[in-house]
PDB file of N, CA and C in Angstrom:
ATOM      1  N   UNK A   1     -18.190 -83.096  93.724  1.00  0.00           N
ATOM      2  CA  UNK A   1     -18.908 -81.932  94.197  1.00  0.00           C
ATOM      3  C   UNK A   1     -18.437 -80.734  93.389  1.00  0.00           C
ATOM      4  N   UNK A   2     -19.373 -79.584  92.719  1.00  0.00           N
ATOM      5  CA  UNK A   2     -18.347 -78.609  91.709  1.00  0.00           C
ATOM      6  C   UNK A   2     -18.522 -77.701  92.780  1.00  0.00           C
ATOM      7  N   UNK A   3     -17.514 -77.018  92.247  1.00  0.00           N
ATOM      8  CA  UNK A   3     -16.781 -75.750  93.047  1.00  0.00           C
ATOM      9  C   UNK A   3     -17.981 -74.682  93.485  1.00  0.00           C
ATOM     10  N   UNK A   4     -18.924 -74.372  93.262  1.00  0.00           N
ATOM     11  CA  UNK A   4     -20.116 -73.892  93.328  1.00  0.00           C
ATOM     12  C   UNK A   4     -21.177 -74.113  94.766  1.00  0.00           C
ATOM     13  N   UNK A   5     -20.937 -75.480  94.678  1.00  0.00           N
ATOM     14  CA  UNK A   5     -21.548 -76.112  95.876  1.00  0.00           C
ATOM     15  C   UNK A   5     -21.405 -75.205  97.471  1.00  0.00           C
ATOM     16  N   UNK A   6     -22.448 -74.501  97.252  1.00  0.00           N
ATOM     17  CA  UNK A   6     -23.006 -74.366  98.841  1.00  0.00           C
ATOM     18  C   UNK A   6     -21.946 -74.678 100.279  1.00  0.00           C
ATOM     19  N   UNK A   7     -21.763 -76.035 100.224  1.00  0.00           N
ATOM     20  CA  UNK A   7     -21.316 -77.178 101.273  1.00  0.00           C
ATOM     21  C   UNK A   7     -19.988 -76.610 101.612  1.00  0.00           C
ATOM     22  N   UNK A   8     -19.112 -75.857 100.173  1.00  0.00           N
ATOM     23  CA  UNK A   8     -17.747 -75.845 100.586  1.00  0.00           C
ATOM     24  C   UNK A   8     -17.691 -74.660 100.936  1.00  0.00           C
ATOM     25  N   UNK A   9     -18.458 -73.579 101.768  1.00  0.00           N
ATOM     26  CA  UNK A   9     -18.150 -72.827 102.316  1.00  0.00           C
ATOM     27  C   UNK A   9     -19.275 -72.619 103.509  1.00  0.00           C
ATOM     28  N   UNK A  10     -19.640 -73.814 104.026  1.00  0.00           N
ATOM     29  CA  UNK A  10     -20.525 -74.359 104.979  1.00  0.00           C
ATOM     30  C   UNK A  10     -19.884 -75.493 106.499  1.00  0.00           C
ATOM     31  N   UNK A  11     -20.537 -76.126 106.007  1.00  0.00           N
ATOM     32  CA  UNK A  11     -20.304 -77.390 106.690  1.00  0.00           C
ATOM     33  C   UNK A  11     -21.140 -77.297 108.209  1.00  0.00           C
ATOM     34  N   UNK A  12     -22.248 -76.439 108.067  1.00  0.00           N
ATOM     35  CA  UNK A  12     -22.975 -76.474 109.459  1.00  0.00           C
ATOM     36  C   UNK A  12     -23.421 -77.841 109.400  1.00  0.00           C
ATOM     37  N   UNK A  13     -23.702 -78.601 109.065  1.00  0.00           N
ATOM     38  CA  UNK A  13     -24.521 -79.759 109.341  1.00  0.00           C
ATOM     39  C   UNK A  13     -23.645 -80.913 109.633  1.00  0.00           C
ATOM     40  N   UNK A  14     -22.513 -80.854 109.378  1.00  0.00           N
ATOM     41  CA  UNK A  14     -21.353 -81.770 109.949  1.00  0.00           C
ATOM     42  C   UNK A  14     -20.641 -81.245 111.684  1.00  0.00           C
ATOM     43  N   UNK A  15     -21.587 -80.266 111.585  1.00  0.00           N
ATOM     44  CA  UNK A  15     -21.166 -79.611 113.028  1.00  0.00           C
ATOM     45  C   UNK A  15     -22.701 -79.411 113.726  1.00  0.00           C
ATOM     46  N   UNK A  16     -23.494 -80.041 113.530  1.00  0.00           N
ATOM     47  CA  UNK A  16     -24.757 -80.030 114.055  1.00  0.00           C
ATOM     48  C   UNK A  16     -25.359 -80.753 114.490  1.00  0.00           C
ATOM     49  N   UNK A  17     -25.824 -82.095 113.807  1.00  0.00           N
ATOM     50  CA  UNK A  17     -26.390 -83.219 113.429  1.00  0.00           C
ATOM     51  C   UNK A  17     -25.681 -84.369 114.138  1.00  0.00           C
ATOM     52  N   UNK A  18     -26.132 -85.141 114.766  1.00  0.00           N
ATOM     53  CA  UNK A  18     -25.422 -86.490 114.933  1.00  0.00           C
ATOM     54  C   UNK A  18     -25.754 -87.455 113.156  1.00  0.00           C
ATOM     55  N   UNK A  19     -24.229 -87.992 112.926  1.00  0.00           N
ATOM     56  CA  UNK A  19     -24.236 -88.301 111.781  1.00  0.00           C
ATOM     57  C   UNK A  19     -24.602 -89.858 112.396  1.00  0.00           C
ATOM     58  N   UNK A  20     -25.562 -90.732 111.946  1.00  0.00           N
ATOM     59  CA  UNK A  20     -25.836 -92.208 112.437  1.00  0.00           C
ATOM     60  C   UNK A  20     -26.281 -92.752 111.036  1.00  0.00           C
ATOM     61  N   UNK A  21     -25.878 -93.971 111.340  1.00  0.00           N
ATOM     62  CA  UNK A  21     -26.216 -94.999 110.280  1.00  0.00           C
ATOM     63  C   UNK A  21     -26.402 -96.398 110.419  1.00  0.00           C
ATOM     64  N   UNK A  22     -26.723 -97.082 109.622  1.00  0.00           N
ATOM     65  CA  UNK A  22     -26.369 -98.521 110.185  1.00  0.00           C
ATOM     66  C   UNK A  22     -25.176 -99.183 109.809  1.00  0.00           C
ATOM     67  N   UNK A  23     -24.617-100.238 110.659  1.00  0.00           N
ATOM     68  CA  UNK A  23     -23.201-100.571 110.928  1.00  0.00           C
ATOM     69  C   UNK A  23     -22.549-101.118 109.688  1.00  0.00           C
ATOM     70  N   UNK A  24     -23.805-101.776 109.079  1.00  0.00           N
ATOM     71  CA  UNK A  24     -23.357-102.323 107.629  1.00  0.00           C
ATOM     72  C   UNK A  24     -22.882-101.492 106.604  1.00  0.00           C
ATOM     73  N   UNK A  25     -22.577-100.545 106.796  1.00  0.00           N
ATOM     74  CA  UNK A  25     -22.127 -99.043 105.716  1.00  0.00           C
ATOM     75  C   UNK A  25     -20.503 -99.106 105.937  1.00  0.00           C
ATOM     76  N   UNK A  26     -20.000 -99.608 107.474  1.00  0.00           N
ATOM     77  CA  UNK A  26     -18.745 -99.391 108.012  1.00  0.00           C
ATOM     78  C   UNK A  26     -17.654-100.816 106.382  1.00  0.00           C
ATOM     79  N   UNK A  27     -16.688-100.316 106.499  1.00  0.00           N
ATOM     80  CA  UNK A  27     -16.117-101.157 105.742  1.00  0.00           C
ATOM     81  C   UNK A  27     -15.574-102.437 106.140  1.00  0.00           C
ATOM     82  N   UNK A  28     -15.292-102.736 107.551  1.00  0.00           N
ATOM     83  CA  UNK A  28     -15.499-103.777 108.019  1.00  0.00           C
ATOM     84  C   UNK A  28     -16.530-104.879 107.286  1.00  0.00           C
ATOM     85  N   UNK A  29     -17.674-104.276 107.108  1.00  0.00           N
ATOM     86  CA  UNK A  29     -19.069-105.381 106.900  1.00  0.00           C
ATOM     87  C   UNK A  29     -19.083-104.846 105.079  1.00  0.00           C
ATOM     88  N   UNK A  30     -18.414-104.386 104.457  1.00  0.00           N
ATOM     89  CA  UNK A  30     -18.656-104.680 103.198  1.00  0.00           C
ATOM     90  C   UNK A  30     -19.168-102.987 102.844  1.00  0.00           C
ATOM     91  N   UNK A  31     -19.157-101.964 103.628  1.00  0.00           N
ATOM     92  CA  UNK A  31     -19.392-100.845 103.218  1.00  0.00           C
ATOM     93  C   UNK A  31     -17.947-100.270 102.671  1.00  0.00           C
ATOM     94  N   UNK A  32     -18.565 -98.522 103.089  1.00  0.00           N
ATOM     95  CA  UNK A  32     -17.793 -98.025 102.263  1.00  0.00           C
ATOM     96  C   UNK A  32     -16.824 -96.966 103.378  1.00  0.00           C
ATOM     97  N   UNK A  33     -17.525 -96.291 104.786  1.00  0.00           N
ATOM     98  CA  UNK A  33     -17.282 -95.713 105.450  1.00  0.00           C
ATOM     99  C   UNK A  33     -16.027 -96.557 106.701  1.00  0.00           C
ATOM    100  N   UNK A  34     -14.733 -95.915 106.491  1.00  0.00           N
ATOM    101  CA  UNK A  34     -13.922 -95.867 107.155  1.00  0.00           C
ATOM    102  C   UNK A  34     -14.618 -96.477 108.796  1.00  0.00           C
ATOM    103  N   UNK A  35     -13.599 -97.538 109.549  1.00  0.00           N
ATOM    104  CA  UNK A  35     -14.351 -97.946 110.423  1.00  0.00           C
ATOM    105  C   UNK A  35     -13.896 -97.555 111.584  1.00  0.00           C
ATOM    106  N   UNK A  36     -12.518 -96.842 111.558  1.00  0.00           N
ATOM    107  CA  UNK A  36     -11.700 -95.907 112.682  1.00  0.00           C
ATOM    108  C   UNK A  36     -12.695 -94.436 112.838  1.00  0.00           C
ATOM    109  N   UNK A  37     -13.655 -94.368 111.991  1.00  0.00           N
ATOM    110  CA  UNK A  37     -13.902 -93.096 111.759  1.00  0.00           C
ATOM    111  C   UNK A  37     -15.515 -93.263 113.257  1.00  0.00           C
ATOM    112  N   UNK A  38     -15.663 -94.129 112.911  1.00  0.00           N
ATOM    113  CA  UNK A  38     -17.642 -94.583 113.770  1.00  0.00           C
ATOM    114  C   UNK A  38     -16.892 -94.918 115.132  1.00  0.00           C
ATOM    115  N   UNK A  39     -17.907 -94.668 115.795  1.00  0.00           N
ATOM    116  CA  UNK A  39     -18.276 -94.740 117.447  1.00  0.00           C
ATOM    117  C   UNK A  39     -19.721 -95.861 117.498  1.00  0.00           C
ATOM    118  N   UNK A  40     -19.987 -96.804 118.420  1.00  0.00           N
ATOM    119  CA  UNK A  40     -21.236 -97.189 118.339  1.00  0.00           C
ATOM    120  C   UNK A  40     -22.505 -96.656 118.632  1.00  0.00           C
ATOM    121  N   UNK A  41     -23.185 -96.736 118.521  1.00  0.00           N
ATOM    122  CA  UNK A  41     -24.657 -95.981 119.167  1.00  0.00           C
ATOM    123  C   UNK A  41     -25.235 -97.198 119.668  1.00  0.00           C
ATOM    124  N   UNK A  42     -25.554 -97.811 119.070  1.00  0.00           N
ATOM    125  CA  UNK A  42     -25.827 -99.248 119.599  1.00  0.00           C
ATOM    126  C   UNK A  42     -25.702-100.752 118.539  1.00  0.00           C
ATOM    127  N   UNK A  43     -26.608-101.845 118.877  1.00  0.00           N
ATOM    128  CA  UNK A  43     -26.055-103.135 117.972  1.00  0.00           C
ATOM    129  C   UNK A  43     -26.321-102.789 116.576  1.00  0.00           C
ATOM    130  N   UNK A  44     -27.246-102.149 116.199  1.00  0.00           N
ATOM    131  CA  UNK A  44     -27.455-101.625 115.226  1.00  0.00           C
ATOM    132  C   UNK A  44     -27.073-100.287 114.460  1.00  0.00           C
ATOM    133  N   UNK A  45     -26.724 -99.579 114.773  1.00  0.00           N
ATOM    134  CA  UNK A  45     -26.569 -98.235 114.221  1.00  0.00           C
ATOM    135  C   UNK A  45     -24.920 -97.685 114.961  1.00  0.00           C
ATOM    136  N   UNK A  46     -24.219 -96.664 114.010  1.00  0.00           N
ATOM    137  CA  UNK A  46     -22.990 -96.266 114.491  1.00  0.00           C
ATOM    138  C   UNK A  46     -23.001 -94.846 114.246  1.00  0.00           C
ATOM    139  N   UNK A  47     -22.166 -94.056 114.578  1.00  0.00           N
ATOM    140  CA  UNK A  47     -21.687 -92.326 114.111  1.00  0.00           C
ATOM    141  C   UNK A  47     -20.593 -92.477 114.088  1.00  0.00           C
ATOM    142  N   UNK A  48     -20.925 -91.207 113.061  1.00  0.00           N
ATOM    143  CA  UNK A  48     -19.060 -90.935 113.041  1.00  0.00           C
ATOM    144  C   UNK A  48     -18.819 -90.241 114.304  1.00  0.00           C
ATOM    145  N   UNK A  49     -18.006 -90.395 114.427  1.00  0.00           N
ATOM    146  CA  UNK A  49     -16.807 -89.654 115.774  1.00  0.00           C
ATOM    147  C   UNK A  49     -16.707 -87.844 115.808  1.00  0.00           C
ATOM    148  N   UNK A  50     -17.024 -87.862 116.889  1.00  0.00           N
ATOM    149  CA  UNK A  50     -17.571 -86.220 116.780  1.00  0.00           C
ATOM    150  C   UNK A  50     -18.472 -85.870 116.899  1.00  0.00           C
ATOM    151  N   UNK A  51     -19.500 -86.614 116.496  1.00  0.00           N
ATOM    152  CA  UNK A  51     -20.920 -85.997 116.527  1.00  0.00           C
ATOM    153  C   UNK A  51     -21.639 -87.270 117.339  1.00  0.00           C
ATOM    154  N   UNK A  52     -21.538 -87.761 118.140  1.00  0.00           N
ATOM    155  CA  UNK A  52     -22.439 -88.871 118.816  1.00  0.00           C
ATOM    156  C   UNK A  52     -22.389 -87.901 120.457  1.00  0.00           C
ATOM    157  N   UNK A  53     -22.102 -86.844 120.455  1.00  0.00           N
ATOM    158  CA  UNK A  53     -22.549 -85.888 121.509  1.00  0.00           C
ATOM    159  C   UNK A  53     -22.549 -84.291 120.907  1.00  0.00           C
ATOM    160  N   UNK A  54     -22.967 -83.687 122.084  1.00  0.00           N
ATOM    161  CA  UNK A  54     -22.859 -82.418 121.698  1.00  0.00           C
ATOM    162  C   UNK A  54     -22.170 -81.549 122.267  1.00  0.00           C
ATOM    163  N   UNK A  55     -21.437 -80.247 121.742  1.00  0.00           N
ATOM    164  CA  UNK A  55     -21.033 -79.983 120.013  1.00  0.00           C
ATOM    165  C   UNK A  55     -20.599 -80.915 119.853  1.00  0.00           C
ATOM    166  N   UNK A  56     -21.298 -80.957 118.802  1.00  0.00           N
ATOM    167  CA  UNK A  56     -20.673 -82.391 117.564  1.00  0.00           C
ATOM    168  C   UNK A  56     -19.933 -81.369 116.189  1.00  0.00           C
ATOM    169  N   UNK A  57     -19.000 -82.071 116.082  1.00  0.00           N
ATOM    170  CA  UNK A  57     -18.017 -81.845 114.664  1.00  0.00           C
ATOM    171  C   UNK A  57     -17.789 -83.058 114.366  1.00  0.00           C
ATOM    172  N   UNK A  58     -17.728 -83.577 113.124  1.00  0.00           N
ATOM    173  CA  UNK A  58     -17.717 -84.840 112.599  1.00  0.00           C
ATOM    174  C   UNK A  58     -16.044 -84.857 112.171  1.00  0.00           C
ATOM    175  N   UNK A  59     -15.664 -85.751 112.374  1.00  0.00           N
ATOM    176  CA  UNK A  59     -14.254 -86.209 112.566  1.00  0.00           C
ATOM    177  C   UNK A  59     -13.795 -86.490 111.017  1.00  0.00           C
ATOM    178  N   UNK A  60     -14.789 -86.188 110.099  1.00  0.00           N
ATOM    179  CA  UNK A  60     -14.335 -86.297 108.396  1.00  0.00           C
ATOM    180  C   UNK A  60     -14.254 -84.925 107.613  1.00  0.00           C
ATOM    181  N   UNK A  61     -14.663 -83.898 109.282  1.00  0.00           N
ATOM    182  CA  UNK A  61     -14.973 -82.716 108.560  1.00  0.00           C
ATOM    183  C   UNK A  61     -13.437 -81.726 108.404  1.00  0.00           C
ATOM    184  N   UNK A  62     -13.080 -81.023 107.512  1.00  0.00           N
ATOM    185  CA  UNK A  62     -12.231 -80.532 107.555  1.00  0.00           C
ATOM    186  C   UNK A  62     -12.482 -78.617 107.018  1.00  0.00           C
ATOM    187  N   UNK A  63     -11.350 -77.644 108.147  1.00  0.00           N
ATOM    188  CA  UNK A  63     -11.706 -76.677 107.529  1.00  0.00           C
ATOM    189  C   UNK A  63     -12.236 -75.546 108.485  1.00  0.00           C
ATOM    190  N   UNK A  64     -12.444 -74.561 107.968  1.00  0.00           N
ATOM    191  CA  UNK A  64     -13.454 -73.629 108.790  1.00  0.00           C
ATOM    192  C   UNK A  64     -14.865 -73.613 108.346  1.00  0.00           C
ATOM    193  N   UNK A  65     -15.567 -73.636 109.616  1.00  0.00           N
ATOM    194  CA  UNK A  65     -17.198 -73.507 109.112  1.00  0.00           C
ATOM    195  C   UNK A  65     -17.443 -72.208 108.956  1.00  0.00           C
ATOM    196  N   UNK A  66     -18.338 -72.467 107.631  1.00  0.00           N
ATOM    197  CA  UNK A  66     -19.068 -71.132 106.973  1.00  0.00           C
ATOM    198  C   UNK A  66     -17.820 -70.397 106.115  1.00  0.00           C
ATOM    199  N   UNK A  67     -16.555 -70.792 105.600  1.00  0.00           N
ATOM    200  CA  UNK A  67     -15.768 -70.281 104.863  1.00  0.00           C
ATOM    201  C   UNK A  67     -15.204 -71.123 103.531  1.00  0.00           C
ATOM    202  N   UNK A  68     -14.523 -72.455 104.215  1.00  0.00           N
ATOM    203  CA  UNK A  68     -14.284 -73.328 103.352  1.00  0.00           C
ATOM    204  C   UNK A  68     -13.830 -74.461 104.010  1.00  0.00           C
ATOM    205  N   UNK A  69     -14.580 -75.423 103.636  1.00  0.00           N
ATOM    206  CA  UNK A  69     -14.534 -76.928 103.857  1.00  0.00           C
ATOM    207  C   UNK A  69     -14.437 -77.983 103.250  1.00  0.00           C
ATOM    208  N   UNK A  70     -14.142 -79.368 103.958  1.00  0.00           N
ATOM    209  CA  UNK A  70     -14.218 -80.373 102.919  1.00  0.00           C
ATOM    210  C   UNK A  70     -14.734 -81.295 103.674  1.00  0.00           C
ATOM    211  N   UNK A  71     -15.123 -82.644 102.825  1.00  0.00           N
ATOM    212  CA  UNK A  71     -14.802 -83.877 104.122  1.00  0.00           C
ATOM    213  C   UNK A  71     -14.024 -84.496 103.321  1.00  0.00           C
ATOM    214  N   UNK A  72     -13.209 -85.177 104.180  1.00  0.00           N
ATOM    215  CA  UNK A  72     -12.492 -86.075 104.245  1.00  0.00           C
ATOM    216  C   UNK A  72     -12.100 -87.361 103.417  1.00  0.00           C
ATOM    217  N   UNK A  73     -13.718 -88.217 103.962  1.00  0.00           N
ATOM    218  CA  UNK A  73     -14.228 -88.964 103.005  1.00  0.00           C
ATOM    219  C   UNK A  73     -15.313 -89.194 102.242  1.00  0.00           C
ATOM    220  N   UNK A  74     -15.420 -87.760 101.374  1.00  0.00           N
ATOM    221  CA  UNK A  74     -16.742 -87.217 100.741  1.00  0.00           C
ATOM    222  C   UNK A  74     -17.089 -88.908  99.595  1.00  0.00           C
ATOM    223  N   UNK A  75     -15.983 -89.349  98.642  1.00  0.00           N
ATOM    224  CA  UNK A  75     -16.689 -90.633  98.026  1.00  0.00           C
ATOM    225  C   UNK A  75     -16.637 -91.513  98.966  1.00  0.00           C
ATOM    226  N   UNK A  76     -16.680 -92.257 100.192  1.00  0.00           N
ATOM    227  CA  UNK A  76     -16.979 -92.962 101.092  1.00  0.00           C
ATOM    228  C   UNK A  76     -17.656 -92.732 102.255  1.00  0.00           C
ATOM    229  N   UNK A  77     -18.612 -91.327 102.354  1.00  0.00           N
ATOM    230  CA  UNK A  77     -19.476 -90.934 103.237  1.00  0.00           C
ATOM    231  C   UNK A  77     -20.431 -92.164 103.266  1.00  0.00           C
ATOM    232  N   UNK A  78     -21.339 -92.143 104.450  1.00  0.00           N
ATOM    233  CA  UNK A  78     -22.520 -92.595 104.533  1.00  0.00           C
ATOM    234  C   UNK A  78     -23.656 -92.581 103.887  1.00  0.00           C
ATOM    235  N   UNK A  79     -24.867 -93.040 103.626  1.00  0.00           N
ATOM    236  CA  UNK A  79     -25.659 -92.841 103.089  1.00  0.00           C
ATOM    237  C   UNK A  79     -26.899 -91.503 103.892  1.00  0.00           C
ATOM    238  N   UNK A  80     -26.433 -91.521 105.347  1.00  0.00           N
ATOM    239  CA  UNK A  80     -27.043 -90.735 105.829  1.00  0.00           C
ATOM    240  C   UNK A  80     -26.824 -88.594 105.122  1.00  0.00           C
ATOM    241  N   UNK A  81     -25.112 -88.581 104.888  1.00  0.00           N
ATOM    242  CA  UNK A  81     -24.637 -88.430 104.246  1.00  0.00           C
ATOM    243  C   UNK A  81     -25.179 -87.468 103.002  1.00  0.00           C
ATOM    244  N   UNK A  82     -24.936 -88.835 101.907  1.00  0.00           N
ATOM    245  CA  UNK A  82     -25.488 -88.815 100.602  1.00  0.00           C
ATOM    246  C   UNK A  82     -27.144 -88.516 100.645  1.00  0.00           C
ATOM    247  N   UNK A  83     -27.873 -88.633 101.577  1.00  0.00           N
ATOM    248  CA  UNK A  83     -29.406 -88.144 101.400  1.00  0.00           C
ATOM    249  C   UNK A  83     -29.595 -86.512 102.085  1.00  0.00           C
ATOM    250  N   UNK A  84     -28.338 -85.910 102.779  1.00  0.00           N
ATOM    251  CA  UNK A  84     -28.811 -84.642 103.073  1.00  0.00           C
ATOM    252  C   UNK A  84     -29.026 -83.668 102.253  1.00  0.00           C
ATOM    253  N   UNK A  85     -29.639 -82.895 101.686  1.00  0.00           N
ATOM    254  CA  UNK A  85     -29.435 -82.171 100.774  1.00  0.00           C
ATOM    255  C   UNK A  85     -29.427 -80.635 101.358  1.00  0.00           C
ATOM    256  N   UNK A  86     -28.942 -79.802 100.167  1.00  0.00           N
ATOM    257  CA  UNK A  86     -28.663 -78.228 101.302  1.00  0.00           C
ATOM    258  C   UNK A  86     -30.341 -77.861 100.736  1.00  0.00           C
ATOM    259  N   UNK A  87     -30.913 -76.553 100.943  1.00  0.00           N
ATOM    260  CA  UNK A  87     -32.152 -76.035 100.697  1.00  0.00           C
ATOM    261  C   UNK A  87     -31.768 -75.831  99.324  1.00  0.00           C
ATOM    262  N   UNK A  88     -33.194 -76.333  98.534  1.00  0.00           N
ATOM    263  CA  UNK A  88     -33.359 -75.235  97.052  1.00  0.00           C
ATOM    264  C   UNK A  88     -32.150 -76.148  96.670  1.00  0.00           C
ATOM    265  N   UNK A  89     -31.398 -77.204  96.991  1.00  0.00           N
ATOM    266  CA  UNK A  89     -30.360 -78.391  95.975  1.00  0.00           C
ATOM    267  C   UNK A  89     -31.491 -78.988  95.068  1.00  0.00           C
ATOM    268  N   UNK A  90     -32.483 -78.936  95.386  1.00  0.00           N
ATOM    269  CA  UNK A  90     -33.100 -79.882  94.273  1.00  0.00           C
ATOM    270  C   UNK A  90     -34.648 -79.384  94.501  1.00  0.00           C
ATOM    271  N   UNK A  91     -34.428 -77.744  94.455  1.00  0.00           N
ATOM    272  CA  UNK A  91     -35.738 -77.241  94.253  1.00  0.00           C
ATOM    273  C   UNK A  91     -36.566 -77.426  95.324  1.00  0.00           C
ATOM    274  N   UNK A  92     -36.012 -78.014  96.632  1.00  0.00           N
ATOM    275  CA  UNK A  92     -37.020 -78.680  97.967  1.00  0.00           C
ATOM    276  C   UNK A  92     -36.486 -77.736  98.725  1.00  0.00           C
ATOM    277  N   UNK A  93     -37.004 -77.296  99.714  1.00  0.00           N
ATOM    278  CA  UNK A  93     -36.572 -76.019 100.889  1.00  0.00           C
ATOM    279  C   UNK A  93     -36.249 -77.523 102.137  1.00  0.00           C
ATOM    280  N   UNK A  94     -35.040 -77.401 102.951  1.00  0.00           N
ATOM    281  CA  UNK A  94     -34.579 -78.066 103.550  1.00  0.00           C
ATOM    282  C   UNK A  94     -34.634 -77.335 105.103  1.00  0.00           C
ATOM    283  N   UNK A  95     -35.479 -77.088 105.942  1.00  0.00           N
ATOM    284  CA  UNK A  95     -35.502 -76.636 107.323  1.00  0.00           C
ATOM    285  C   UNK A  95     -34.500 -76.913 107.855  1.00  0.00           C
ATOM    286  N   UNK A  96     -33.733 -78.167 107.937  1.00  0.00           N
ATOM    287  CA  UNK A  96     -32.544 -78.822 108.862  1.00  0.00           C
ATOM    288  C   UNK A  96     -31.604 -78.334 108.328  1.00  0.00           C
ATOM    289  N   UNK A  97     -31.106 -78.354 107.187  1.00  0.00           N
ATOM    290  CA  UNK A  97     -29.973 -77.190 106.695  1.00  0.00           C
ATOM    291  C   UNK A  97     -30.173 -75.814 106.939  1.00  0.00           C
ATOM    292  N   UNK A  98     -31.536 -75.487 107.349  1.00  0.00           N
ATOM    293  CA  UNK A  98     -31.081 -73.845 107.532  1.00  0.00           C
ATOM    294  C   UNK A  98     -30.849 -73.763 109.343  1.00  0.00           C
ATOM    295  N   UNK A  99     -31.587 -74.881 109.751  1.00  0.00           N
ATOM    296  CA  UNK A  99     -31.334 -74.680 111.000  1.00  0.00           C
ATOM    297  C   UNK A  99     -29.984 -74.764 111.502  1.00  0.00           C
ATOM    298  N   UNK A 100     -29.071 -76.011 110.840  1.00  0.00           N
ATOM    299  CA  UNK A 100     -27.675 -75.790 111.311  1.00  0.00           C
ATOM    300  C   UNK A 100     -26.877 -74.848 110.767  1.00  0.00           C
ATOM    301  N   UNK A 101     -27.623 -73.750 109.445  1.00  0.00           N
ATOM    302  CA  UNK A 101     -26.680 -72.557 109.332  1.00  0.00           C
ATOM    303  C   UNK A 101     -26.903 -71.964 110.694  1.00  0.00           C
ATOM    304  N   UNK A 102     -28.017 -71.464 110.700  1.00  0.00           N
ATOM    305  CA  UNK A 102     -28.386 -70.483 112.215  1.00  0.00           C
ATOM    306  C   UNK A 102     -27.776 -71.064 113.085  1.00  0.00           C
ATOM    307  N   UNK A 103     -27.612 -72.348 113.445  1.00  0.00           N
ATOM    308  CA  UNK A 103     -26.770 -72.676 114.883  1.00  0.00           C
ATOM    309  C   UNK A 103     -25.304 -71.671 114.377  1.00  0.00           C
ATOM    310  N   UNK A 104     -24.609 -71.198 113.383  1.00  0.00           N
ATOM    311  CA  UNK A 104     -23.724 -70.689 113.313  1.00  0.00           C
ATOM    312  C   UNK A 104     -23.621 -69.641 113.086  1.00  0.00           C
ATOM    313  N   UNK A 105     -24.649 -69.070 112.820  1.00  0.00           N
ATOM    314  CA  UNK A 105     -25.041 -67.557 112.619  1.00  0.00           C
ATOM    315  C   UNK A 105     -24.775 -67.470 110.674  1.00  0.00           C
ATOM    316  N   UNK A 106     -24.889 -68.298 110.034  1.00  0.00           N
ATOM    317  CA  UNK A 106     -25.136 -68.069 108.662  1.00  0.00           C
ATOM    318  C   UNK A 106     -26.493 -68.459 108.229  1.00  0.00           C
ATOM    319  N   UNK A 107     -26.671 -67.344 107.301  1.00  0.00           N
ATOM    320  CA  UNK A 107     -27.945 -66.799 106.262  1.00  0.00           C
ATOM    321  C   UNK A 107     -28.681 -68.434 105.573  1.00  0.00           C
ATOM    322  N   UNK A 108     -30.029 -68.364 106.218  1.00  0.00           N
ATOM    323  CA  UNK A 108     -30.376 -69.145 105.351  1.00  0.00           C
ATOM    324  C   UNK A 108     -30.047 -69.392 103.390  1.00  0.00           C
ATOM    325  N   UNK A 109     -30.372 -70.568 102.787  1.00  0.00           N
ATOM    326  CA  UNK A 109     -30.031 -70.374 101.640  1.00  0.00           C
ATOM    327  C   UNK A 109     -31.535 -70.113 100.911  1.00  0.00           C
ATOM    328  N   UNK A 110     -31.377 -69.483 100.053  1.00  0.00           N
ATOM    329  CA  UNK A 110     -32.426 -68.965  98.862  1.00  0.00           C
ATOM    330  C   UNK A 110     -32.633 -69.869  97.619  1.00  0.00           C
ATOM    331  N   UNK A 111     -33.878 -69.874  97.311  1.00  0.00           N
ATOM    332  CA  UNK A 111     -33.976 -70.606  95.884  1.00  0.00           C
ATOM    333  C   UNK A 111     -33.289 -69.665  94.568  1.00  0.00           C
ATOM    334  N   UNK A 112     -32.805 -69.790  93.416  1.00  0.00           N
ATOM    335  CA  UNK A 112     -32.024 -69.445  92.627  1.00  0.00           C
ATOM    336  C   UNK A 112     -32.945 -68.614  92.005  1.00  0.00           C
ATOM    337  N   UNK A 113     -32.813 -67.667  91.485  1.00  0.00           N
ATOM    338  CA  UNK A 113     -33.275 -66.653  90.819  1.00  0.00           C
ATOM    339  C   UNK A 113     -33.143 -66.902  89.531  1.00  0.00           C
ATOM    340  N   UNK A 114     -34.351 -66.861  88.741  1.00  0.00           N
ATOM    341  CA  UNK A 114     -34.840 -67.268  87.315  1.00  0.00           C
ATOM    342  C   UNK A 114     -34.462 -65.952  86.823  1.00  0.00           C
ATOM    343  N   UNK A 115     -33.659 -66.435  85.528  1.00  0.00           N
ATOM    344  CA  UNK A 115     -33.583 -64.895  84.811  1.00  0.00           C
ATOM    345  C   UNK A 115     -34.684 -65.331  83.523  1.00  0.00           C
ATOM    346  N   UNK A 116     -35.350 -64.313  82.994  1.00  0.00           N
ATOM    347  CA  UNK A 116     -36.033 -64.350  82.328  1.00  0.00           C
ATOM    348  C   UNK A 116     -35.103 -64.341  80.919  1.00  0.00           C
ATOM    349  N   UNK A 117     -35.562 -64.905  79.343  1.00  0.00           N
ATOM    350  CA  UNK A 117     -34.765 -64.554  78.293  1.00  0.00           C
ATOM    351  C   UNK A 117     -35.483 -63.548  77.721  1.00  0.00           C
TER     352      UNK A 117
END
């Protein structure tokens, strides 16, 4: 993740979101995600710990929200995870990332400003 990244002076969405996945991600079954870390949801699907109620804080999250953060196990996250993207990360406006800034009272994010040459 470079130093730039949005996320590390965020982390609303690890404090928002129930993080769920399916069980086969846990490292038990050949994944990658820590298996002390998940709670069940059911036969199929797990969360991480922290967020399978509400307030949810995800138990990989580390840090203060909206200043500086990390997770934990950012190369062994979930795939649920790896598909969130923040707004304007890839040119797409992301509603669910701005909504869990506002659950914290931080500023939506903006698309990047083109400088002209």
């Amino acid at each position: 993740m470079s130093d730039n990244n949005p996320c590390l002076t965020c982390g609303a969405c690890c404090a928002y979101f129930r993080v769920s996945f399916f069980w086969g991600e846990c490292q038990s079954a050949g994944g990658t995600v820590p298996d002390e870390l998940v709670a069940p949801i059911n036969s199929t699907y797990v969360a991480m710990i922290g967020t399978e109620s509400k307030p949810a804080r995800c138990t990989a999250l580390s840090g203060e929200l909206g200043s500086n953060v990390s997770c934990s196990i950012y190369a062994n996250r979930s795939t649920s995870c790896q598909d969130f993207h923040t707004s304007w990360e890839q040119g797409i406006h992301n509603p669910h990332c701005d909504a869990a800034r506002a659950a914290y009272g931080l500023e939506p994010l903006h698309p990047p400003t083109l400088v002209a040459c």
